[in-house]
Protein backbone atom coordinates (compact mmCIF):
# COMPACT_ATOMS: atom_id res chain seq x y z
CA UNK A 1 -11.07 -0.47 26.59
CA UNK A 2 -12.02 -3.93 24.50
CA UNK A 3 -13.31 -1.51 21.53
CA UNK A 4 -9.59 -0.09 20.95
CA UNK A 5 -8.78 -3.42 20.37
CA UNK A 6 -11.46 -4.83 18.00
CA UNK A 7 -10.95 -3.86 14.66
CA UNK A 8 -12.50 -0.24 13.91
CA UNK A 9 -15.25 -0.21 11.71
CA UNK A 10 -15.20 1.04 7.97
CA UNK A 11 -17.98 4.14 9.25
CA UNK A 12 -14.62 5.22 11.97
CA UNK A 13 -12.46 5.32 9.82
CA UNK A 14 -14.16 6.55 6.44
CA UNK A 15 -14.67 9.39 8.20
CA UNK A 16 -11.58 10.17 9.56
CA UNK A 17 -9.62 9.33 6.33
CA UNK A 18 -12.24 12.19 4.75
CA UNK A 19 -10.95 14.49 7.31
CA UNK A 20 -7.71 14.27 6.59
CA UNK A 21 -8.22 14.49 2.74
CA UNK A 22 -10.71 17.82 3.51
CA UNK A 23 -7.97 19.34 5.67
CA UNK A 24 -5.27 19.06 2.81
CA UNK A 25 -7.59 20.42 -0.16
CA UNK A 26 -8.08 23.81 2.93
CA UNK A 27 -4.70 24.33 2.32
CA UNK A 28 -3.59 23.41 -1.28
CA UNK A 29 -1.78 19.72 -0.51
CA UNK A 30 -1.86 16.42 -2.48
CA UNK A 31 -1.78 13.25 -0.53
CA UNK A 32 0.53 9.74 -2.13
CA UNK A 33 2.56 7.57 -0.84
CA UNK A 34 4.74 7.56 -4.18
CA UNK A 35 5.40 11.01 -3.98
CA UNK A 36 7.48 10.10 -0.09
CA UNK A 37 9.67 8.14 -2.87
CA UNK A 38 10.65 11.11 -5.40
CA UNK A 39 11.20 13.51 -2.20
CA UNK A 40 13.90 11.51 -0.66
CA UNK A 41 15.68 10.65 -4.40
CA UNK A 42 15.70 14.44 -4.41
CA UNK A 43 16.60 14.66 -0.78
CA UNK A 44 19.87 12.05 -1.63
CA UNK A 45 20.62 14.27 -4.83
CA UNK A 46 19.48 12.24 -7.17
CA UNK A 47 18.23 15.87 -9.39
CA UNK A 48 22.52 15.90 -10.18
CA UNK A 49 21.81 13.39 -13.09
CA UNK A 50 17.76 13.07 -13.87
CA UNK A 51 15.50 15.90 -14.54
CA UNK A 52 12.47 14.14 -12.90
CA UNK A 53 14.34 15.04 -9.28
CA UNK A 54 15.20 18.57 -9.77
CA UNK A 55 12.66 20.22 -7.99
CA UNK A 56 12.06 22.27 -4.86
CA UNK A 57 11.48 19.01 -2.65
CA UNK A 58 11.60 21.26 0.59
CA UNK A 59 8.01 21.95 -0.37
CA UNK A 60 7.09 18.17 0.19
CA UNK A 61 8.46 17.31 3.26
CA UNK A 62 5.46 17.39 5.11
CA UNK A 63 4.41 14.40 3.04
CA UNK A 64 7.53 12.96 4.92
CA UNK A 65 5.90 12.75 8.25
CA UNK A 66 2.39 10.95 6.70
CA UNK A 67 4.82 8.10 5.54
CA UNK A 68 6.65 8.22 9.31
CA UNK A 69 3.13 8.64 10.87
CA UNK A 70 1.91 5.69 8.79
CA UNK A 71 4.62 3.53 9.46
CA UNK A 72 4.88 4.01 13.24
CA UNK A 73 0.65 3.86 13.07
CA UNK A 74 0.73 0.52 11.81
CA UNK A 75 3.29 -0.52 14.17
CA UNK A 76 1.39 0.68 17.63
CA UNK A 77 -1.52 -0.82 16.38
CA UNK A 78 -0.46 -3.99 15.33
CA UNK A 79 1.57 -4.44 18.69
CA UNK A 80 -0.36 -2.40 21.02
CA UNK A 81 -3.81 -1.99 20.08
CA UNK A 82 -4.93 -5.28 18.89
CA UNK A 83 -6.09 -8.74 20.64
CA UNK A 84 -6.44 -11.11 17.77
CA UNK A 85 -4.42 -10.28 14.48
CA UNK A 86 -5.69 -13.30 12.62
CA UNK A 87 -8.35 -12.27 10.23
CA UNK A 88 -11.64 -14.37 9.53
CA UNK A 89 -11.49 -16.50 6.53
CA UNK A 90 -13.78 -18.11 4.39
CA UNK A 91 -12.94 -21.58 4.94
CA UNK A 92 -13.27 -22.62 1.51
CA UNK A 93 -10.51 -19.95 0.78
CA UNK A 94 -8.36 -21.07 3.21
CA UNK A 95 -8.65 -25.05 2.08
CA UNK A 96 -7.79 -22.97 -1.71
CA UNK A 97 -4.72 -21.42 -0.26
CA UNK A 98 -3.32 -24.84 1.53
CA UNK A 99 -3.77 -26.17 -1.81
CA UNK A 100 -1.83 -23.63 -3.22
CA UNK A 101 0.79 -24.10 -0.72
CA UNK A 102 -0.13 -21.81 1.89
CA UNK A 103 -0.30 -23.68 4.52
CA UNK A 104 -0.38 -20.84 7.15
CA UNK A 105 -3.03 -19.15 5.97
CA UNK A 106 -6.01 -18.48 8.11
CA UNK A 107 -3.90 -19.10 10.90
CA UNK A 108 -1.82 -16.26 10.56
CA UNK A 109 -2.09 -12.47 9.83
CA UNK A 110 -0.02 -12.61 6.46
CA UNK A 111 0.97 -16.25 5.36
CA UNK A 112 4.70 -16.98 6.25
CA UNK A 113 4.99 -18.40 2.95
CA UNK A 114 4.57 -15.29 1.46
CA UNK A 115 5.77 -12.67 3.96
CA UNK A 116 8.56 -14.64 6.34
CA UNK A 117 12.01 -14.14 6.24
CA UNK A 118 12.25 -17.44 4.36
CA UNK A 119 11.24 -16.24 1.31
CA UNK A 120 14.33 -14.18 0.24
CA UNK A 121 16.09 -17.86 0.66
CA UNK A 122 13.96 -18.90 -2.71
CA UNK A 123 15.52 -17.68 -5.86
CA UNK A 124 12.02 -18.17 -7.80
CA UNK A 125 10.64 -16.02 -4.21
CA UNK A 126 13.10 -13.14 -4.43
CA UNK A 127 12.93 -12.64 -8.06
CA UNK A 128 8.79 -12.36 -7.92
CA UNK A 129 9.91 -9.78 -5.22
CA UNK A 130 11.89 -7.85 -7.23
CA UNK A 131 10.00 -7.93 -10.40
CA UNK A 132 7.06 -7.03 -8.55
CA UNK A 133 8.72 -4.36 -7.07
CA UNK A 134 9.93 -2.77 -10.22
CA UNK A 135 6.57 -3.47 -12.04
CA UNK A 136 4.53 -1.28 -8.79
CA UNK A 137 7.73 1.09 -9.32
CA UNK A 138 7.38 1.62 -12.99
CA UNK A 139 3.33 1.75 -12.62
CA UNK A 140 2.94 4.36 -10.00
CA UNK A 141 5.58 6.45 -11.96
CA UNK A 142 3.97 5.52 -15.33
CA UNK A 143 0.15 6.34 -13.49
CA UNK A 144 1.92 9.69 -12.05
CA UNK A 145 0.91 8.18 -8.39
CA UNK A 146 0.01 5.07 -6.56
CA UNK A 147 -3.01 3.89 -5.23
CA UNK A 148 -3.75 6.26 -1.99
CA UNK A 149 -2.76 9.28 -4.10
CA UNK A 150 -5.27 8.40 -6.65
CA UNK A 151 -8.28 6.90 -5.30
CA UNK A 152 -7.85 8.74 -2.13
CA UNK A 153 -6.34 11.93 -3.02
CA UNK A 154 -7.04 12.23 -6.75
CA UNK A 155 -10.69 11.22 -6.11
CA UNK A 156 -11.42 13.51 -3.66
CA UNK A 157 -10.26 16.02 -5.88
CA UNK A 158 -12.90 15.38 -8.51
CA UNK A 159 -9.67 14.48 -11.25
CA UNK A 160 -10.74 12.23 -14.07
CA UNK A 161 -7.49 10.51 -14.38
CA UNK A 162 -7.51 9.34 -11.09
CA UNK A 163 -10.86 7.89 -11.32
CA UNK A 164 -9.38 6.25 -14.74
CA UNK A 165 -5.98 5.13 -12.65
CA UNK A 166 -8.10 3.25 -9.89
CA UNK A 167 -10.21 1.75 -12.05
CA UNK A 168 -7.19 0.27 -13.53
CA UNK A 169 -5.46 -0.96 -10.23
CA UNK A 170 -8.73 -2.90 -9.33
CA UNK A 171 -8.82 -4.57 -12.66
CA UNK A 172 -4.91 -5.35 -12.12
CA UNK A 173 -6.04 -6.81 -8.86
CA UNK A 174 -8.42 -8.61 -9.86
CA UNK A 175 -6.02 -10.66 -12.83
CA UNK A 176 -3.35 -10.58 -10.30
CA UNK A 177 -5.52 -12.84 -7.57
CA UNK A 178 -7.65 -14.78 -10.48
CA UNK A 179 -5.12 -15.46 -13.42
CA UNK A 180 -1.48 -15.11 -12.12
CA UNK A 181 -1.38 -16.12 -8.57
CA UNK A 182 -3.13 -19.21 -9.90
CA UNK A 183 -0.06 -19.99 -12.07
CA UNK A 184 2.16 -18.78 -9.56
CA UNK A 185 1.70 -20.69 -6.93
């Protein structure tokens, strides 16, 4: 029973991910996140006064249930099936982030500093929330899909862009973490 609650190795779930993705291209589905997004703008009518939501969304749905299955995933096994949620840090990155402000990192799963409920108290907080938000908003839309439709779905599916799109969001990634959380923070 200790294995279920040790992190699962990249060679568990690799494969299992590749199962998924083999079982959707047997019967003609796309995997994205993004997509969960435009279905339930559809779903709330939002096709009455944009063009971009006036389609047969009853044909998505079952993307629906990924997002729910994701979502309630992540919450039985972050509260039932794990010991020790704190991950292993470099300690040099962790004397970095404390610099930076972070003084709950490495002792913590996701600083608090970042990702408590204090942070919508910050004006300067809420608005890097929000214009983060509405830069990953505009991107996946821009992109036509977010980062597990992409590199998981569009990959698998041997589509150019896709290679071209995740390229991109590890590039973004890597200026995000190197040149602008620097000034941030």
């Amino acid at each position: 029973m200790e294995w279920i609650l040790a992190p699962w190795p990249w060679y568990v779930g690799g494969p299992m991910i590749a199962l998924i993705m083999v079982l959707l291209l047997c019967v003609g589905k796309r995997f994205g996140m993004s997509s969960n997004l435009k279905t339930l703008c559809s779903i709330c009518g939002a096709g009455k006064t944009t063009p971009f939501f006036r389609y047969d969304w009853k044909a998505e749905r079952w993307n629906l249930l990924v997002a729910v299955g994701a979502v309630l995933g992540g919450f039985l096994a972050g509260h039932f099936l794990s010991d020790n949620q704190i991950p292993s840090l470099n300690p040099e990155t962790v004397s970095q982030l404390h610099d930076a402000g972070l003084e709950s990192a490495g002792a913590t799963y996701a600083p608090a500093e970042l990702f408590g409920s204090r942070i919508t108290e910050s004006p300067k907080y809420f608005l890097m929330l929000l214009i983060g938000g509405l830069l990953i908003g505009f991107g996946s839309r821009y992109a036509d899909g977010c980062t597990s439709g992409h590199s998981i779905s569009g990959i698998s599916n041997l589509q150019l862009p896709s290679v071209i799109a995740t390229i991109g969001f590890f590039i973004g990634g890597l200026i995000m973490v190197h040149l602008v959380f620097p000034l941030l923070f």
